[in-house]
C-alpha atoms as a PDB file:
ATOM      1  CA  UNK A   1     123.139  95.297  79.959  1.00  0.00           C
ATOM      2  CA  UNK A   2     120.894  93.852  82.511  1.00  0.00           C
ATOM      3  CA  UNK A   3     122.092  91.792  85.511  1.00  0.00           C
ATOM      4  CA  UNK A   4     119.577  89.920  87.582  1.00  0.00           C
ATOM      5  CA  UNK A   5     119.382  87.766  90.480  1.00  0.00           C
ATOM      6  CA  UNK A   6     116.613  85.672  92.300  1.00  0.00           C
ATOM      7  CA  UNK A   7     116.503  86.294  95.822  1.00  0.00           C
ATOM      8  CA  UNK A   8     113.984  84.517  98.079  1.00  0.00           C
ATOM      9  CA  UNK A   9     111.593  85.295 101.111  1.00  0.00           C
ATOM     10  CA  UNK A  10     114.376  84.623 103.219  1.00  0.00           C
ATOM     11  CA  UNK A  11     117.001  87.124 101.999  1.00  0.00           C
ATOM     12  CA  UNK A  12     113.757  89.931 102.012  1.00  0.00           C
ATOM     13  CA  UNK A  13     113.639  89.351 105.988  1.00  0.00           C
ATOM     14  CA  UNK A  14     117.213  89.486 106.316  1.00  0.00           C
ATOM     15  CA  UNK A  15     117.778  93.095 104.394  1.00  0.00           C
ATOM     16  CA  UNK A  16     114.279  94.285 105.951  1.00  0.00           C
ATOM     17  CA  UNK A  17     115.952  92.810 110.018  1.00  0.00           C
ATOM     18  CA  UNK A  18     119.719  94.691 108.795  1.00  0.00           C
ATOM     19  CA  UNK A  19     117.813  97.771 108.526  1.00  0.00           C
ATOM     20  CA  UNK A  20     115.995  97.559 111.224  1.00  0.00           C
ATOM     21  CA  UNK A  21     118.781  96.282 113.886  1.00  0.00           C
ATOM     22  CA  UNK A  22     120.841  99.394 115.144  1.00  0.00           C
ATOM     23  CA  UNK A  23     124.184  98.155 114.192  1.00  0.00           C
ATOM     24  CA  UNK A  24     125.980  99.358 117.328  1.00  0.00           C
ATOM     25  CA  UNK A  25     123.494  98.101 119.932  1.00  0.00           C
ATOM     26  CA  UNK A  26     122.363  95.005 118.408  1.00  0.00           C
ATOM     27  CA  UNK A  27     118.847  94.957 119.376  1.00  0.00           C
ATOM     28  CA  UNK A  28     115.276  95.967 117.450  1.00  0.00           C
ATOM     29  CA  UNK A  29     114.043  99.695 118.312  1.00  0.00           C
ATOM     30  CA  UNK A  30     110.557 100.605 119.189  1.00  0.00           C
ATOM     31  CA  UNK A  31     108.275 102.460 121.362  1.00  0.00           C
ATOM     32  CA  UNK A  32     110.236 101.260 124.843  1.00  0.00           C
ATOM     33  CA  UNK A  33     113.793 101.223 122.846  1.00  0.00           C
ATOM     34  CA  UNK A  34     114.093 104.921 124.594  1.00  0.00           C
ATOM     35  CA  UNK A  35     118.004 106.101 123.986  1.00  0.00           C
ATOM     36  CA  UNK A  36     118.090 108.481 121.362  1.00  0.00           C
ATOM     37  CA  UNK A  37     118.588 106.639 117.972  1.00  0.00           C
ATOM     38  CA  UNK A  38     117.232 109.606 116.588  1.00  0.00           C
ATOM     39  CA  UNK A  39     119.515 111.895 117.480  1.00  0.00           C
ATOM     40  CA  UNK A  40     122.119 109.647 115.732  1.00  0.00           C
ATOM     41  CA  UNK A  41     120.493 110.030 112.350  1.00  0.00           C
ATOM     42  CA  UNK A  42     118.126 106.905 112.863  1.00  0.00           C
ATOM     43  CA  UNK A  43     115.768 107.524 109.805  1.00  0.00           C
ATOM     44  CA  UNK A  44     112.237 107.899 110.144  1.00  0.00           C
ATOM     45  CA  UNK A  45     110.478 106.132 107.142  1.00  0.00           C
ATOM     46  CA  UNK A  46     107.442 107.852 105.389  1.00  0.00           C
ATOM     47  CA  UNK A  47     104.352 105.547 105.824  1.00  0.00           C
ATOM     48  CA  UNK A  48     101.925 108.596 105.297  1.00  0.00           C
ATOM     49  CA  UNK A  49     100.880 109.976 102.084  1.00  0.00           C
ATOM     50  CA  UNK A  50     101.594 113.569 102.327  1.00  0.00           C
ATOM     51  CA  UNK A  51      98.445 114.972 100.442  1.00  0.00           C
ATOM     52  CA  UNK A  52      95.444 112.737 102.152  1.00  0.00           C
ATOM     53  CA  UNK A  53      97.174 111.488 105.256  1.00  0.00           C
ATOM     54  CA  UNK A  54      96.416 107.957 103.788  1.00  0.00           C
ATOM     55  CA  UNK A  55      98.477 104.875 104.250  1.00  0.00           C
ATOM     56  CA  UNK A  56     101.231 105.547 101.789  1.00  0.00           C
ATOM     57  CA  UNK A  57     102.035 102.631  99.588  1.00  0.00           C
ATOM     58  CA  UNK A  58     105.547 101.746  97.594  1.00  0.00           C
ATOM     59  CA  UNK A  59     104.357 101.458  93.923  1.00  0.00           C
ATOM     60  CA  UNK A  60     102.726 104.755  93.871  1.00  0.00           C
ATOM     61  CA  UNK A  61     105.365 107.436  94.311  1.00  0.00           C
ATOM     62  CA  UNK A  62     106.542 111.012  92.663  1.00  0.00           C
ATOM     63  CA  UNK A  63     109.968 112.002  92.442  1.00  0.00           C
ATOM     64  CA  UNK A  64     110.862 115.430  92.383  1.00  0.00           C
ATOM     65  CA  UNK A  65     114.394 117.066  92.441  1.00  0.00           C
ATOM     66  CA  UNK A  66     116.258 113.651  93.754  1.00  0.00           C
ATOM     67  CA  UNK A  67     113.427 112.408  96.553  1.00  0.00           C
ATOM     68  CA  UNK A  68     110.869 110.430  96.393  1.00  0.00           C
ATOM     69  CA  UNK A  69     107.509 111.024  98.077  1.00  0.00           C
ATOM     70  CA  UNK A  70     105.276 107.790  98.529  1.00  0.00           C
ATOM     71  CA  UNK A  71     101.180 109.134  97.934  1.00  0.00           C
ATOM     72  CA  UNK A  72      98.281 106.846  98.712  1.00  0.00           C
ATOM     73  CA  UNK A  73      96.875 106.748  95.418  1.00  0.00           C
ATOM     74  CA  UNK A  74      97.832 108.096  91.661  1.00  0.00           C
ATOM     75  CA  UNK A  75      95.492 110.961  92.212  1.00  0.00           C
ATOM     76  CA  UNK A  76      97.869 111.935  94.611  1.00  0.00           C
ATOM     77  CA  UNK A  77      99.599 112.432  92.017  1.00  0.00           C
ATOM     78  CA  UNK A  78      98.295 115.697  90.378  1.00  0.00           C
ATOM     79  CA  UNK A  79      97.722 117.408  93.794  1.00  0.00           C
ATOM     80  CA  UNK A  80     101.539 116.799  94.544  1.00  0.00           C
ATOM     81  CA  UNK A  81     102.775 118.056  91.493  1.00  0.00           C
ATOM     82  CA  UNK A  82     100.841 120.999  91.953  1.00  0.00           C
ATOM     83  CA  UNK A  83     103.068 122.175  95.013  1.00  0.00           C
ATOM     84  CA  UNK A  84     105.527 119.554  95.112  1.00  0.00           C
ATOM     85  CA  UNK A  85     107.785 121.733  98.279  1.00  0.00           C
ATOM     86  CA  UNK A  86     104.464 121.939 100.478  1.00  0.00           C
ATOM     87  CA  UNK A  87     103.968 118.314 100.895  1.00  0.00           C
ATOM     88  CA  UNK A  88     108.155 117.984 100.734  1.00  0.00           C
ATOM     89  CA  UNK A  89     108.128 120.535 103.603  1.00  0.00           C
ATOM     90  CA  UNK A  90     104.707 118.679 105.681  1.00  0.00           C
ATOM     91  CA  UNK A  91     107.049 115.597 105.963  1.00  0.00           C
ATOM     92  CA  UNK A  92     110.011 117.136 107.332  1.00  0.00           C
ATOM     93  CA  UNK A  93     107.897 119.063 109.957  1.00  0.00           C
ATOM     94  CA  UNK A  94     106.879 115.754 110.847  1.00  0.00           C
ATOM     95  CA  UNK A  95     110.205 114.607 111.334  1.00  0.00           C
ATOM     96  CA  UNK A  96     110.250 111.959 108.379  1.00  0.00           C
ATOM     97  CA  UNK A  97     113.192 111.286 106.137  1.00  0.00           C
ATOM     98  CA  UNK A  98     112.269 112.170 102.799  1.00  0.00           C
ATOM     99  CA  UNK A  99     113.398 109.393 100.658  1.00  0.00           C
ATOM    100  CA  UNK A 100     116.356 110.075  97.873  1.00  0.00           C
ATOM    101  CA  UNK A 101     116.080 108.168  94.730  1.00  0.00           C
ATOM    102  CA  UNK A 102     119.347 106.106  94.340  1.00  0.00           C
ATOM    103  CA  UNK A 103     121.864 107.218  92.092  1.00  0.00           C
ATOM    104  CA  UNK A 104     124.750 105.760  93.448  1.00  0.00           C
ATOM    105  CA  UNK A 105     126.071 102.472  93.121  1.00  0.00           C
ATOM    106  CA  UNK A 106     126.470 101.418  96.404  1.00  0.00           C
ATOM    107  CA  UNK A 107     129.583  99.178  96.306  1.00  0.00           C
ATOM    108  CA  UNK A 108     131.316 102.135  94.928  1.00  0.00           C
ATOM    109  CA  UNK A 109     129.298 104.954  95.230  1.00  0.00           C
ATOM    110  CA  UNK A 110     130.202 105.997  91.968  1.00  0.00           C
ATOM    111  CA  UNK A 111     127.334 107.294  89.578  1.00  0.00           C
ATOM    112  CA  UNK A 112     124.638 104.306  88.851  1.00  0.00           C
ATOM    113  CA  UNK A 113     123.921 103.160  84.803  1.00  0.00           C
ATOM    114  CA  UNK A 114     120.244 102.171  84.892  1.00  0.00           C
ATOM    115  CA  UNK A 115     121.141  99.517  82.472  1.00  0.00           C
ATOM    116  CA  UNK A 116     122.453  97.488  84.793  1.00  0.00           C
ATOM    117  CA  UNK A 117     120.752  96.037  88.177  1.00  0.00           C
ATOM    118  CA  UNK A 118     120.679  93.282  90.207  1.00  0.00           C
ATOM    119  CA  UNK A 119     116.476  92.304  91.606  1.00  0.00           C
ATOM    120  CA  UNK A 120     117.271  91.203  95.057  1.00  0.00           C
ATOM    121  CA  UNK A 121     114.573  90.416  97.766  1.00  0.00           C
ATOM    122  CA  UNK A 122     111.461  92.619  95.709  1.00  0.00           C
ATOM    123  CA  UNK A 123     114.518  95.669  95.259  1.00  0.00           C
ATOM    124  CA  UNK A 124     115.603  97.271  91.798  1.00  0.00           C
ATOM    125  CA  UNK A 125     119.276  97.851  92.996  1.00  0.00           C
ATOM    126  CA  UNK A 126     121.137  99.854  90.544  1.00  0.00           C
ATOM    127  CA  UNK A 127     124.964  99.611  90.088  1.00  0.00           C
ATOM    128  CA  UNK A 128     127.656 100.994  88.017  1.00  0.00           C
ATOM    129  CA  UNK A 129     129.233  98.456  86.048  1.00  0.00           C
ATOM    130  CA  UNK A 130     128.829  94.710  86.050  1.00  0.00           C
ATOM    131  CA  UNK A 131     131.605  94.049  87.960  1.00  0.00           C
ATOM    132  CA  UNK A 132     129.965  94.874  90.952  1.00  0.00           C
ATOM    133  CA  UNK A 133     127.445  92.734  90.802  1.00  0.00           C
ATOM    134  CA  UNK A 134     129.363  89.753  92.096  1.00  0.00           C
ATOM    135  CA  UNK A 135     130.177  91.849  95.526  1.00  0.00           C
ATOM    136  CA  UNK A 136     126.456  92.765  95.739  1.00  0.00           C
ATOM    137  CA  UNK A 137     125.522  89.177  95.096  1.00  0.00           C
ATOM    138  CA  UNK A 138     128.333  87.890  97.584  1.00  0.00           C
ATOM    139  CA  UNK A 139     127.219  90.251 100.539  1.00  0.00           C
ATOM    140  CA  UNK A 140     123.935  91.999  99.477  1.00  0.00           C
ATOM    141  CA  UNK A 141     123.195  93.668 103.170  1.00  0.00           C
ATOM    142  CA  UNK A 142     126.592  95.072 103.674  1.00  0.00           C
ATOM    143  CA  UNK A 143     125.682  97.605 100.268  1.00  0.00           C
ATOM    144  CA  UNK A 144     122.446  97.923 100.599  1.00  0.00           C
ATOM    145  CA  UNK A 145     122.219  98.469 104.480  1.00  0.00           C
ATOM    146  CA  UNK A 146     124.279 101.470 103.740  1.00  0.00           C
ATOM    147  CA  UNK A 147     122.042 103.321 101.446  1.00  0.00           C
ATOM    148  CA  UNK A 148     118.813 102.401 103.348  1.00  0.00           C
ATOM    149  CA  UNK A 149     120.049 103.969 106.173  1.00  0.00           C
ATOM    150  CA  UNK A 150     120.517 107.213 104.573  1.00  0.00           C
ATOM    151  CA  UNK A 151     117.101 106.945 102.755  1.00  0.00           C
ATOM    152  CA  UNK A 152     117.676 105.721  99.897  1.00  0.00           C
ATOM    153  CA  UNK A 153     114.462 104.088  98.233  1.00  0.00           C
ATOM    154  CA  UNK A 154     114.909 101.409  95.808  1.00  0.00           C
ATOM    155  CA  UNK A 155     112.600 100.904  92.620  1.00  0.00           C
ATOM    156  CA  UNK A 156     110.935  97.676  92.802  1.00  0.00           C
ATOM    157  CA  UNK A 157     111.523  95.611  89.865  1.00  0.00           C
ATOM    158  CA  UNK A 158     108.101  96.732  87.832  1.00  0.00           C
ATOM    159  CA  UNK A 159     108.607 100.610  89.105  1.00  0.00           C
ATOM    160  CA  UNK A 160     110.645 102.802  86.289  1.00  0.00           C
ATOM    161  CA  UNK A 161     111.699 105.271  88.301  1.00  0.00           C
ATOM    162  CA  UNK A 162     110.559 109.060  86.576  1.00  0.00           C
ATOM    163  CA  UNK A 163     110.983 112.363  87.424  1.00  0.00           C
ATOM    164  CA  UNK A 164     107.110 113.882  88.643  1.00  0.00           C
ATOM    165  CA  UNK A 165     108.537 117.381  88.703  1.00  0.00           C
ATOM    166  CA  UNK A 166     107.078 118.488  85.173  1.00  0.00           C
ATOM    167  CA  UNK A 167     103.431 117.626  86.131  1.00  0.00           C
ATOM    168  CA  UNK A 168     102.559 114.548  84.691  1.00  0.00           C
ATOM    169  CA  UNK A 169     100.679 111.771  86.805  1.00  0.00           C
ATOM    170  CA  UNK A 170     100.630 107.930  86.898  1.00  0.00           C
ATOM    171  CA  UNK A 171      98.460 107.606  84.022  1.00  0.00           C
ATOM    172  CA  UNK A 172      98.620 105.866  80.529  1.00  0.00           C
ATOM    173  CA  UNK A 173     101.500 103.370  82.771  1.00  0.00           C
ATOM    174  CA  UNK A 174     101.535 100.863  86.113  1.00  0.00           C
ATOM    175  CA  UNK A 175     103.462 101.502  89.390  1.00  0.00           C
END
């Protein structure tokens, strides 16, 4: 059973700003920020693909054992699959948080049903039953900050999220 939900522009910014705004502090973080969010467990978001060093893009992704690795390109593709833990490995040296591919619901953090989602603000957000769908609706950055925060990356609603691990590329389907 599929749940869905319009969100606009507006609710986008706001779950893109409650990621971004350090919840004790209150205030953005950048290059003069200078205190130490990441020795709190601040993540540090992949915007590189690991394989060309190319701007990494959202809709063109591998997953392999529970992350997700954003590539430049589906050619990417192939080359990652060929050593999926070298290019795993190149982002942690770098310091990034290798995205996990959600697969808990986050109002209860019990095990998602990919059967039922709510599309909020350009995010597939997965859940575990229908009934919390109303709480996500009700309060969508108070779940979904959660989650981000620990890396979790979201399908977008045209993404099928898939398992790269046993070689095969983007081809033959769009994401």
């Amino acid at each position: 059973m599929k749940v869905r939900n319009a969100v606009g522009f507006a609710l986008t910014g706001a779950l893109l700003a409650t990621a971004n705004v350090h919840a004790a502090g209150g205030h953005q973080h950048g290059a003069t920020c200078n205190h130490g969010h990441e020795k709190a467990g601040r993540p540090k978001f992949q915007t590189h693909c690991p394989v060309t060093d190319g701007r990494a893009r959202r809709d063109c992704f591998a997953d392999k054992d529970g992350l997700r690795v954003f590539l430049c390109s589906p050619a990417c593709s192939e080359e990652f699959a060929k050593d999926p833990a070298k290019y795993i490995g190149k982002l942690k040296e770098q310091g990034v948080t290798v995205a996990k591919v959600q697969t808990a619901c986050p109002v209860t953090d019990k095990p998602i049903n990919k059967e039922t989602y709510m599309d909020l603000a350009g995010l597939r957000i997965y859940l575990c039953s229908e009934d919390c769908a109303a709480k996500l609706k009700k309060s969508p950055g108070k779940y979904v900050k959660k989650q981000m925060m620990e890396g979790v990356a979201f399908d977008s609603p045209s993404c099928s999220g898939h398992d790269h691990g046993n070689g095969h590329g983007h081809d033959g389907h769009n994401h």
